[in-house]
N, C-alpha and C. Protein backbone atom coordinates (compact mmCIF):
# COMPACT_ATOMS: atom_id res chain seq x y z
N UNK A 1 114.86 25.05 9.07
CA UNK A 1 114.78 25.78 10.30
C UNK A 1 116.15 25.81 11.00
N UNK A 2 116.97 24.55 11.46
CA UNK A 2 118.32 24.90 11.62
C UNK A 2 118.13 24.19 13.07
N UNK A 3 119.17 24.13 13.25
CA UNK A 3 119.40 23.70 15.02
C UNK A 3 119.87 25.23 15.91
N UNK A 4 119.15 25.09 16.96
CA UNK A 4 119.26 26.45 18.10
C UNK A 4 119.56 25.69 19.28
N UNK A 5 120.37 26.38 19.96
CA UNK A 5 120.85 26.01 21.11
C UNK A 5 119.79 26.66 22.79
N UNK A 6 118.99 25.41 23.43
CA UNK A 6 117.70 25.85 24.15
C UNK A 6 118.01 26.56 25.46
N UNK A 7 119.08 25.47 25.44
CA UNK A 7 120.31 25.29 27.02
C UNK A 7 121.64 24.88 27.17
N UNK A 8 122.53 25.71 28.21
CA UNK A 8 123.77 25.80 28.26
C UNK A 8 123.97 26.26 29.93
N UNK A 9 124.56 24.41 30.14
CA UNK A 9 124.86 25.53 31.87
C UNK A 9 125.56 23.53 32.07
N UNK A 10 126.58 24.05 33.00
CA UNK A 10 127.04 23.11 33.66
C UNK A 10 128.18 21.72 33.02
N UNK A 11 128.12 22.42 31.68
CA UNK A 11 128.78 21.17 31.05
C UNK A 11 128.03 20.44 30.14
N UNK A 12 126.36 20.84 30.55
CA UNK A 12 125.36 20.22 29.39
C UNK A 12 124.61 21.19 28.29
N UNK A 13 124.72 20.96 27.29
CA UNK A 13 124.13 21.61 26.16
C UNK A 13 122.70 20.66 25.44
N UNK A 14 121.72 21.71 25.13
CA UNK A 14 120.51 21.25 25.11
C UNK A 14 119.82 21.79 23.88
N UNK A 15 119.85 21.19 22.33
CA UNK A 15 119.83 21.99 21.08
C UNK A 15 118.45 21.69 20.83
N UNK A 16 117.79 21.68 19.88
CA UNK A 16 116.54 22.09 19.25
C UNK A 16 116.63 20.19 18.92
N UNK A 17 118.00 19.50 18.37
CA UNK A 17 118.07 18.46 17.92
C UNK A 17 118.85 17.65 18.58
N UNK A 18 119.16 17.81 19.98
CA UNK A 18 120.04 16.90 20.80
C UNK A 18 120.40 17.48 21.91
N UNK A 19 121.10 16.06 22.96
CA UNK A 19 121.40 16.81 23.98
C UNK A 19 122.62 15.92 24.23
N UNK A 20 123.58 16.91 24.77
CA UNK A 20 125.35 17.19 24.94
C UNK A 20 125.29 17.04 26.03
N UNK A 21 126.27 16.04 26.46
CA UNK A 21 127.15 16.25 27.94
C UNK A 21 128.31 15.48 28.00
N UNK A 22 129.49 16.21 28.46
CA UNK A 22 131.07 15.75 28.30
C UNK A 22 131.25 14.94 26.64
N UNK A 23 131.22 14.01 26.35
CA UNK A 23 131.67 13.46 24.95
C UNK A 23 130.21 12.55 24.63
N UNK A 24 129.20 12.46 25.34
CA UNK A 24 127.98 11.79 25.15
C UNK A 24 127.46 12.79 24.35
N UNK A 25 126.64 12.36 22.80
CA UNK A 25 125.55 13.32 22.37
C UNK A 25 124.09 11.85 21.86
N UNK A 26 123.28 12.47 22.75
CA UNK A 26 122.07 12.21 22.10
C UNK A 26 121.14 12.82 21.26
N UNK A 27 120.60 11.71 20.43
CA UNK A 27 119.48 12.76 19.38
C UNK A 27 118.45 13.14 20.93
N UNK A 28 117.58 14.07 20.28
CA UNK A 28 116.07 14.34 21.14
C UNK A 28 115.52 13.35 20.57
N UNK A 29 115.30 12.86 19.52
CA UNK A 29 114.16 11.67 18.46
C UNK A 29 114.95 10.76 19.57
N UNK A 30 115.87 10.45 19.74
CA UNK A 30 116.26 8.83 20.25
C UNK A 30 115.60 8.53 22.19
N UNK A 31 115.22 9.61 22.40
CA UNK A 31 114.97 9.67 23.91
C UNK A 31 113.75 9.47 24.07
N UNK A 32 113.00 8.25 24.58
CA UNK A 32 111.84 8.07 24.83
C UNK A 32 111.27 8.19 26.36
N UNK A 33 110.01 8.67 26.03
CA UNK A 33 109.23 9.19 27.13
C UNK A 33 110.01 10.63 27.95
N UNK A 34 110.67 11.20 27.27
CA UNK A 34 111.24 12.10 28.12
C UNK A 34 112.02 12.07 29.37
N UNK A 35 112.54 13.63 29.78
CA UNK A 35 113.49 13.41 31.18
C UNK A 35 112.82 13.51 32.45
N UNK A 36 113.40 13.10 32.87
CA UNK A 36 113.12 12.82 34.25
C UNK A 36 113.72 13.18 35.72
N UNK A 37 113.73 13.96 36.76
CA UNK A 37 114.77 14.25 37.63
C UNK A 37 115.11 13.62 38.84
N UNK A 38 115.62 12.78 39.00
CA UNK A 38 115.65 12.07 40.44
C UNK A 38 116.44 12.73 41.40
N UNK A 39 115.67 12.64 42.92
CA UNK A 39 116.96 13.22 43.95
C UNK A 39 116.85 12.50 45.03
N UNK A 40 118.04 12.22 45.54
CA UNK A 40 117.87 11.27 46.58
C UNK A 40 118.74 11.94 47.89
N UNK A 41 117.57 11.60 48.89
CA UNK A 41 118.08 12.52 50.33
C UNK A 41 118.58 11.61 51.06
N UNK A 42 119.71 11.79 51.53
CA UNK A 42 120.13 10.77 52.22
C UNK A 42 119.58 11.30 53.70
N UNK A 43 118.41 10.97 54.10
CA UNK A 43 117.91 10.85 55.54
C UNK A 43 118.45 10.01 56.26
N UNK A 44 118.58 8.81 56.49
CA UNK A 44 118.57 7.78 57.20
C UNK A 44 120.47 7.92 57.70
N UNK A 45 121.52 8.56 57.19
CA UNK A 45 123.11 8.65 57.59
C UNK A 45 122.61 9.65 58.91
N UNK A 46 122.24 10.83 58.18
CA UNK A 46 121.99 12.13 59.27
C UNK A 46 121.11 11.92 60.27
N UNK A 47 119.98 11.39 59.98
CA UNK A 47 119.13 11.00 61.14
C UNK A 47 119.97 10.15 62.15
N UNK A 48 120.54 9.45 61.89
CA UNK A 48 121.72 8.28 62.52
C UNK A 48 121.95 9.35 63.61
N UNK A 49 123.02 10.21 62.94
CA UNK A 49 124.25 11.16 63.43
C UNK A 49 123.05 12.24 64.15
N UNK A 50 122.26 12.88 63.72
CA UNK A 50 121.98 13.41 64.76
C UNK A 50 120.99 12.85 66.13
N UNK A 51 120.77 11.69 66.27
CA UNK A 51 120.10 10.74 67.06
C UNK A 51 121.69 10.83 68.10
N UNK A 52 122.33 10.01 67.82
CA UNK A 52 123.37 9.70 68.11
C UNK A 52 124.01 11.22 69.00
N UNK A 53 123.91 12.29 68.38
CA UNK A 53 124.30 13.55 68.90
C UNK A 53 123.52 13.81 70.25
N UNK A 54 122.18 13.60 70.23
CA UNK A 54 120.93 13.69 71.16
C UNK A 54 121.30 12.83 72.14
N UNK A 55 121.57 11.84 71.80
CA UNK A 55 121.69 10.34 73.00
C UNK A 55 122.92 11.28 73.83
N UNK A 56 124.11 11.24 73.36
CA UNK A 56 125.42 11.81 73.95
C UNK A 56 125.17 12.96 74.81
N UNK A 57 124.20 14.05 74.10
CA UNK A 57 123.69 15.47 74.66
C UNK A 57 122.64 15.13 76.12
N UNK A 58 122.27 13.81 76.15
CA UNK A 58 121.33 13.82 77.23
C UNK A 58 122.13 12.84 78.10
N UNK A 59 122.90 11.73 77.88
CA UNK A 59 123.01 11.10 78.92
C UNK A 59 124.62 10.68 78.84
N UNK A 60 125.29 11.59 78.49
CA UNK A 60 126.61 12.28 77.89
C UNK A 60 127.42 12.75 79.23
N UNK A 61 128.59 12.34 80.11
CA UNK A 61 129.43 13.19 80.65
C UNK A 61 129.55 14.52 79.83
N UNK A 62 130.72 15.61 80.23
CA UNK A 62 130.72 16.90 79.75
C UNK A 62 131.34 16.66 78.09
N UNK A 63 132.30 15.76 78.34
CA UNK A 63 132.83 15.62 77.41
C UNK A 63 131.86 15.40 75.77
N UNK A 64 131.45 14.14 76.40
CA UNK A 64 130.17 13.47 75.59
C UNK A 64 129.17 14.75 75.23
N UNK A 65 128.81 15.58 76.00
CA UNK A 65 127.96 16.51 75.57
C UNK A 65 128.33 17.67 74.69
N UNK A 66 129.40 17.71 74.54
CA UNK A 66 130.68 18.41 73.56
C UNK A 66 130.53 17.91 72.03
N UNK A 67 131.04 16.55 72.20
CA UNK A 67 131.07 15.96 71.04
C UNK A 67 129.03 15.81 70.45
N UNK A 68 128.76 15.32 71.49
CA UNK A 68 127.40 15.51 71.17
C UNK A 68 126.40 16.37 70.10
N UNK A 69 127.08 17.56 70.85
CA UNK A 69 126.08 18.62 70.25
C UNK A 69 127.35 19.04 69.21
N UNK A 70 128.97 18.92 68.68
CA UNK A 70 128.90 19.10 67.58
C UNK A 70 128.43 17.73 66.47
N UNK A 71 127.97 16.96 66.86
CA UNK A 71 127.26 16.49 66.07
C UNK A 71 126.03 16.49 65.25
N UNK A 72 125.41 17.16 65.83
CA UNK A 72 123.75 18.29 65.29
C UNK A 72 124.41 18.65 64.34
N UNK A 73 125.30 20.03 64.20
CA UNK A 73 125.20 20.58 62.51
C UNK A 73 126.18 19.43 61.67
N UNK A 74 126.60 18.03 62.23
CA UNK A 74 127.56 17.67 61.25
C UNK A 74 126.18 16.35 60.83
N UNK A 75 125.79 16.40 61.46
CA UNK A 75 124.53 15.91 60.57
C UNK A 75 123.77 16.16 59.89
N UNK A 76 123.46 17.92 59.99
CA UNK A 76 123.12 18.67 58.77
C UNK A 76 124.01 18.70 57.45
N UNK A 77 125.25 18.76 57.73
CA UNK A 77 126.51 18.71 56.58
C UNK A 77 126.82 17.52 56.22
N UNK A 78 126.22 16.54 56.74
CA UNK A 78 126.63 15.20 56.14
C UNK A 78 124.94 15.26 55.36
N UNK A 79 124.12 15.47 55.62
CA UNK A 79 122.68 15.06 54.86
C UNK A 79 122.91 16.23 53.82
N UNK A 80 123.52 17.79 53.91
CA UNK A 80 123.63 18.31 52.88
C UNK A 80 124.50 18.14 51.46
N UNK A 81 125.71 17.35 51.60
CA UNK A 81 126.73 16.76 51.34
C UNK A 81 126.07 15.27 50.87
N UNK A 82 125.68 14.56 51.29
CA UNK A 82 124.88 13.35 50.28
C UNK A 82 123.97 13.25 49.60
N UNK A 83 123.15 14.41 48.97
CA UNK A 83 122.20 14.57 48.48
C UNK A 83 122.33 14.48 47.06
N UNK A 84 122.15 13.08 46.16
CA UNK A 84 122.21 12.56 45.24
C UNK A 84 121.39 13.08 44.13
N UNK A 85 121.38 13.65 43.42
CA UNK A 85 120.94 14.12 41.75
C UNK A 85 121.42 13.58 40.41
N UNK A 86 120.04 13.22 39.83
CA UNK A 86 120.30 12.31 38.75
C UNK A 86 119.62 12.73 37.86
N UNK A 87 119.85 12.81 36.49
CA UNK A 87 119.11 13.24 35.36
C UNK A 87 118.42 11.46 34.90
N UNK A 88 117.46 11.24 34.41
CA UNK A 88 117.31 10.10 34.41
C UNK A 88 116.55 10.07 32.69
N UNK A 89 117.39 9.31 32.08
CA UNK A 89 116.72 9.36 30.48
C UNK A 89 116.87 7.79 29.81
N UNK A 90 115.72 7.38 29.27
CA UNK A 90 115.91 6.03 28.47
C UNK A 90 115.40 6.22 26.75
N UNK A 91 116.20 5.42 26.09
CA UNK A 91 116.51 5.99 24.52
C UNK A 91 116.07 4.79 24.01
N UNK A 92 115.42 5.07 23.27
CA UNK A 92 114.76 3.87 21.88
C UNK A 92 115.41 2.76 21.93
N UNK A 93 116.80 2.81 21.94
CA UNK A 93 118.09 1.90 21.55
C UNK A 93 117.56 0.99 23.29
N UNK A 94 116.68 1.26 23.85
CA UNK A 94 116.68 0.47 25.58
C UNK A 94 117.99 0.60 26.46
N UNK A 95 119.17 1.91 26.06
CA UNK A 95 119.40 2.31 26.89
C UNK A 95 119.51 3.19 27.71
N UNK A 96 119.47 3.24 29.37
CA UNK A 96 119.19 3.67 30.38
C UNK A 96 120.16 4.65 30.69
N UNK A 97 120.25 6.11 30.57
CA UNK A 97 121.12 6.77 31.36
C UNK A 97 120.90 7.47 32.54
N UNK A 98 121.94 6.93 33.47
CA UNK A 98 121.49 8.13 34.73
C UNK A 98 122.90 9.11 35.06
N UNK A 99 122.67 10.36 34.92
CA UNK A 99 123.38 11.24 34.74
C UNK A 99 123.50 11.73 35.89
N UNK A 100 124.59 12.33 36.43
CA UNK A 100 124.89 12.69 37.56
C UNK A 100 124.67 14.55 37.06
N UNK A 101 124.17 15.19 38.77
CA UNK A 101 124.09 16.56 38.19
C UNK A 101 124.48 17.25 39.66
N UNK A 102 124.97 18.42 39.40
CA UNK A 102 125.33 19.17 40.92
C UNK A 102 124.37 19.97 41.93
N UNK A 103 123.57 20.54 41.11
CA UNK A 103 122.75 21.03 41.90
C UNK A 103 120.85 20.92 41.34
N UNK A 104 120.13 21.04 42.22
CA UNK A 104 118.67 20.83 41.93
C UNK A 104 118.03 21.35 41.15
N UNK A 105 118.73 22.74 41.07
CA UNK A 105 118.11 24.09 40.02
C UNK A 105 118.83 23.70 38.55
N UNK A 106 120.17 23.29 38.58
CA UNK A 106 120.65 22.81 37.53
C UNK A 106 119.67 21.68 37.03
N UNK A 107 119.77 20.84 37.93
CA UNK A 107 118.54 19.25 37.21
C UNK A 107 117.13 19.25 36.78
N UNK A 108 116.90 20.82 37.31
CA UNK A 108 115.37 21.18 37.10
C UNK A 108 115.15 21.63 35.62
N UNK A 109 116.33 22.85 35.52
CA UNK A 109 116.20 23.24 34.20
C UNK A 109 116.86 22.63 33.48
N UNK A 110 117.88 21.63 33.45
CA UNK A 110 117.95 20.53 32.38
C UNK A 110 116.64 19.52 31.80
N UNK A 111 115.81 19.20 33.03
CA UNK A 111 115.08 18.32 32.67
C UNK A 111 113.96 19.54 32.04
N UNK A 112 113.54 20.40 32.54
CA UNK A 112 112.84 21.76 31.17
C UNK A 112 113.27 21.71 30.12
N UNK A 113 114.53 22.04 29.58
CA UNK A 113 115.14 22.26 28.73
C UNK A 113 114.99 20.80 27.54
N UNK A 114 115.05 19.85 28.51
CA UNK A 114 115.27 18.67 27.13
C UNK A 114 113.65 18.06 26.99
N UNK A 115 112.90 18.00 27.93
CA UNK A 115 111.47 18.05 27.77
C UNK A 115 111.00 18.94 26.72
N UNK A 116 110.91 20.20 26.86
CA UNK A 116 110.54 21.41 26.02
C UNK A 116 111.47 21.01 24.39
N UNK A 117 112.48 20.53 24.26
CA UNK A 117 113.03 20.48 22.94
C UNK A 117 112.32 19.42 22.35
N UNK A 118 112.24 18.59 23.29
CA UNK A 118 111.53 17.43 22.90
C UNK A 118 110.20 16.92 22.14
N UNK A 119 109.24 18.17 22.92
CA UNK A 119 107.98 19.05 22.31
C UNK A 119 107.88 19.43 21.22
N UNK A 120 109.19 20.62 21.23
CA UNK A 120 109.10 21.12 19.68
C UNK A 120 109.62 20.10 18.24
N UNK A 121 110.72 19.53 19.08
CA UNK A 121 110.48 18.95 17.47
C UNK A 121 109.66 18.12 17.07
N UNK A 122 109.17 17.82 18.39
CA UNK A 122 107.18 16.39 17.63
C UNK A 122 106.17 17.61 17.21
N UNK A 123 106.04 18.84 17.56
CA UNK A 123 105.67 19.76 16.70
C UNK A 123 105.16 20.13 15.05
N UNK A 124 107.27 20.41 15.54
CA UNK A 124 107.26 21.31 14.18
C UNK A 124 107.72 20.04 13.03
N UNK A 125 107.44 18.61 13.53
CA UNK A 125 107.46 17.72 12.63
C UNK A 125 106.38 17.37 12.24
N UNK A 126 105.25 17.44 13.10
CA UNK A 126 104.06 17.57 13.13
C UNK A 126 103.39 18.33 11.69
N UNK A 127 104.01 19.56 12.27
CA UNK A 127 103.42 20.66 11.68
C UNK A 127 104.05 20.80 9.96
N UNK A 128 105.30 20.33 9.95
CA UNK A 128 105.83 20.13 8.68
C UNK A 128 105.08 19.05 7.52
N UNK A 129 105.04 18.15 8.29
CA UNK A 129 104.17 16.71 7.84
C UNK A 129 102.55 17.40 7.20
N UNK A 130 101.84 17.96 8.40
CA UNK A 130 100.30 18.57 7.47
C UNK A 130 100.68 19.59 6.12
N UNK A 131 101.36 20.46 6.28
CA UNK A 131 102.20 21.26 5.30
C UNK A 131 102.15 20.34 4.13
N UNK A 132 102.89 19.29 4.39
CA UNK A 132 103.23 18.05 3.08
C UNK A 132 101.79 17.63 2.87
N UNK A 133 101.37 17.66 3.38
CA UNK A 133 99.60 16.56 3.62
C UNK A 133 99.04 17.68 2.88
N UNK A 134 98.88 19.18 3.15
CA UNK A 134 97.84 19.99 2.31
C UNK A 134 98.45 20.09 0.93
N UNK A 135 99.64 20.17 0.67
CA UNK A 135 100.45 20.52 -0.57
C UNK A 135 99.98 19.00 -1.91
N UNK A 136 99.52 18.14 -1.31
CA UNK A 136 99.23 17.37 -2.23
C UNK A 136 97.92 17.30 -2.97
N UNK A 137 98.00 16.99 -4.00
CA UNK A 137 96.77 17.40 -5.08
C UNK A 137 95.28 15.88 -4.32
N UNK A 138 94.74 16.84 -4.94
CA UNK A 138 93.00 16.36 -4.30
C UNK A 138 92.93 15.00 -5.37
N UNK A 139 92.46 13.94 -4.64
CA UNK A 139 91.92 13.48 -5.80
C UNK A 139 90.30 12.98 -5.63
């Protein structure tokens, strides 16, 4: 059947028989239980900063109410700006990778992409194996 390439975006490549990123290649056979996508929101910095913006905005000289309220959208840009993405995969061998990724839509369809390869080849190994299983004589 050959190796086909499933996925290609970002630096990661995602084949029928492995998955590529920068000089790392894993088999798909070596990856157990499949991928996984972690994201982590950093609530608790921004909530800080915009609390902190509110306090200044209400009981704030003019000045204070300045700095105050640009603190609202820099607490949006600091919580948009820390928002942590991780590809998360563990391999037969018991080791753990957590992969860094840029955006959510990227980590979504990576973790599709190596799930779904993952499928096919327990498949079409599957399916190769009965092939072998009917081809043998009756006894």
């Amino acid at each position: 059947m050959g190796e086909s390439k499933i996925f290609e975006s970002g630096g990661f490549v995602v084949t029928t028989e492995r998955f590529v990123y920068g000089t790392k290649v894993v088999p798909l056979d070596d990856i157990k239980g499949g991928a996984l996508p972690f994201v982590d929101r950093g609530w608790g910095g921004a909530a800080a900063i915009a609390v902190i913006g509110l306090l200044m905005l209400v009981f704030g000289g003019a000045f204070l109410k300045v700095i105050g309220f640009l603190c609202l959208p820099g607490a949006y840009f600091f919580f948009k700006a820390t928002i942590g993405r991780m590809l998360l995969l563990s391999t037969n061998s018991g080791e753990d990778l957590q992969i860094k990724v840029s955006t959510t839509d990227l980590l979504n369809s990576l973790v599709d992409a190596i799930n779904k390869g993952i499928q096919d080849l327990h498949s079409s190994r599957a399916s190769a194996l009965r092939d072998d299983l009917a081809s043998l004589p009756r006894a």
